[in-house]
C-alpha atoms as a PDB file:
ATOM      1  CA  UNK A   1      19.028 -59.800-189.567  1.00  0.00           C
ATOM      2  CA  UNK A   2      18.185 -59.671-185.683  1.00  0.00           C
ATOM      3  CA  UNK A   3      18.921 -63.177-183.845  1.00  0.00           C
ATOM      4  CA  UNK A   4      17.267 -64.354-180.883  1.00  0.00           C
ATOM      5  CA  UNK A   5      18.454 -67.095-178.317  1.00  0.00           C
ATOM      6  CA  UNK A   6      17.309 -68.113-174.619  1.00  0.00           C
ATOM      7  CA  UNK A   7      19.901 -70.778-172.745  1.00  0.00           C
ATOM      8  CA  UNK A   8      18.550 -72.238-169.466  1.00  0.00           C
ATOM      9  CA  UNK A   9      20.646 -73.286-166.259  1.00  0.00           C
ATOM     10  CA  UNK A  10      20.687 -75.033-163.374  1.00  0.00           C
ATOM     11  CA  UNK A  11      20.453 -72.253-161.230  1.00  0.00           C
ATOM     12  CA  UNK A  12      20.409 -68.349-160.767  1.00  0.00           C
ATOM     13  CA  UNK A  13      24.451 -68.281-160.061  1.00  0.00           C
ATOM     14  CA  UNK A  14      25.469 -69.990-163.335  1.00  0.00           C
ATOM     15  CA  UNK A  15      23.081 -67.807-165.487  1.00  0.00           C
ATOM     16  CA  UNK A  16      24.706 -64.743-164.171  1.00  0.00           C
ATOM     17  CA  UNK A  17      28.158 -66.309-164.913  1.00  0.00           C
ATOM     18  CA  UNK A  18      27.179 -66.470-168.039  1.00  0.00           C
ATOM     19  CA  UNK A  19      25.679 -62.988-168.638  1.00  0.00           C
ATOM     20  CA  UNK A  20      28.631 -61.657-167.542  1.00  0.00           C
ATOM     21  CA  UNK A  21      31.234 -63.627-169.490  1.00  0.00           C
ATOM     22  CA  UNK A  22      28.960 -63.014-172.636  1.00  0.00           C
ATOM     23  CA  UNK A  23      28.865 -59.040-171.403  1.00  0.00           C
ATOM     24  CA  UNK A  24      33.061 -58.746-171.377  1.00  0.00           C
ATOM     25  CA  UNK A  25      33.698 -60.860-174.063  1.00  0.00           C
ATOM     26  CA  UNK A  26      35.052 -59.077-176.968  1.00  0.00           C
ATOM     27  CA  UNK A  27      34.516 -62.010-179.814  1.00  0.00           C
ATOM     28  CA  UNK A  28      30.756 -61.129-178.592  1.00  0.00           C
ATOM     29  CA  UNK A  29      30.343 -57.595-178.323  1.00  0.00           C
ATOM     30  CA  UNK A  30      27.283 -57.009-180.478  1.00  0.00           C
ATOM     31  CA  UNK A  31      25.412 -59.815-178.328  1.00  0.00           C
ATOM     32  CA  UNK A  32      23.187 -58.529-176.026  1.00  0.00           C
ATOM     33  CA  UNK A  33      22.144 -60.554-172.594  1.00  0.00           C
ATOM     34  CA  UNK A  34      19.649 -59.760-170.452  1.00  0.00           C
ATOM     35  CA  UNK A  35      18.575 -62.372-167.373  1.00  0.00           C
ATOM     36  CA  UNK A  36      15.299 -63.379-166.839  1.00  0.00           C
ATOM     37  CA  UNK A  37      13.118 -65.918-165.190  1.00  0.00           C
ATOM     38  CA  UNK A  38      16.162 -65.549-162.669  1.00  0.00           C
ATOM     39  CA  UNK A  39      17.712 -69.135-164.159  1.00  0.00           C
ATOM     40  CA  UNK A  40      17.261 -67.758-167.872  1.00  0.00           C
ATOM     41  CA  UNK A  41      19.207 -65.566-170.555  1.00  0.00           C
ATOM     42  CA  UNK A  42      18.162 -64.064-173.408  1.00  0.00           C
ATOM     43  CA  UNK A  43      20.892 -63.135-175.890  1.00  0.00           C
ATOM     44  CA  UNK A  44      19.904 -61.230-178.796  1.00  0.00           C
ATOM     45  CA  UNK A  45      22.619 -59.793-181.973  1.00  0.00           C
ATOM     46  CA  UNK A  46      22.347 -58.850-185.336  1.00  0.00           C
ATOM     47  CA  UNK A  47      24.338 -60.716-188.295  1.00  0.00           C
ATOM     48  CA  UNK A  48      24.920 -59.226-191.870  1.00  0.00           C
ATOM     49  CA  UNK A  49      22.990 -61.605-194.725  1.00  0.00           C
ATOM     50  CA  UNK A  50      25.497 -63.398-196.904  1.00  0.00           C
ATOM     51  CA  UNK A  51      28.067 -64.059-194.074  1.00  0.00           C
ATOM     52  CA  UNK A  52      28.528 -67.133-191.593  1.00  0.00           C
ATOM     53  CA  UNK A  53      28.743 -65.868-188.372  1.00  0.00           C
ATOM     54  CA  UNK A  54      30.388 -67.844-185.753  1.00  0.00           C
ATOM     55  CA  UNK A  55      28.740 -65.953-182.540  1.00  0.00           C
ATOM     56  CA  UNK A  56      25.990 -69.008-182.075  1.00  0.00           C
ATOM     57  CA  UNK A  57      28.458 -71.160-182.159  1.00  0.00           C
ATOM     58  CA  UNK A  58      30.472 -69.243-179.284  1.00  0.00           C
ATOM     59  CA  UNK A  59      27.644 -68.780-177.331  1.00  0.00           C
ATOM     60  CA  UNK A  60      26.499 -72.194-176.933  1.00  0.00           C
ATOM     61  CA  UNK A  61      30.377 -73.103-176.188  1.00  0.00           C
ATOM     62  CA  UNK A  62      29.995 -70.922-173.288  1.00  0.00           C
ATOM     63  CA  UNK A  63      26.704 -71.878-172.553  1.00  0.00           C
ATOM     64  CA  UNK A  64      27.505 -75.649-172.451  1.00  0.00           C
ATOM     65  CA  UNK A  65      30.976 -74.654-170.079  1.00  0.00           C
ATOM     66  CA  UNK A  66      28.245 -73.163-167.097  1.00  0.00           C
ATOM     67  CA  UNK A  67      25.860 -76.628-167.474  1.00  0.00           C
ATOM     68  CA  UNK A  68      23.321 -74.639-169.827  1.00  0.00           C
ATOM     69  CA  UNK A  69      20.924 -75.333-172.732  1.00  0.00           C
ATOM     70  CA  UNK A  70      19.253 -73.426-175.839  1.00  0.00           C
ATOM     71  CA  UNK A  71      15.621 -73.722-174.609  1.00  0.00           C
ATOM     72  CA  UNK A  72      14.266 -71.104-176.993  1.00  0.00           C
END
């Protein structure tokens, strides 16, 4: 199953912050971020069915830690 996820920030600078930390994490390597809306990332990953996957749970760690929020 293919997940979708946009966090909003304050600014430009933390967004990228973000994107990057989610980019070199390894716990997140099958997330993919992509900036947009230049204050805006959209993270998308794919989960197996049956299984509880713990990557939106990291993500919106991280996203809280740079001031952001799931708008999407």
């Amino acid at each position: 199953m293919n997940l979708s996820v946009v966090y909003g920030f304050d600014d430009a600078q933390r967004a990228n912050r973000f994107l990057n930390d989610v980019n070199v994490n390894p716990e997140l390597d099958l997330a993919k971020a992509k900036l947009f809306d230049r204050d805006k990332v959209r993270i998308e990953y794919k989960i197996e069915s049956g299984t509880y996957d713990y990557t939106l749970s990291k993500l919106d760690d991280l996203a809280r830690y740079y001031g952001g929020t799931e708008v999407e």
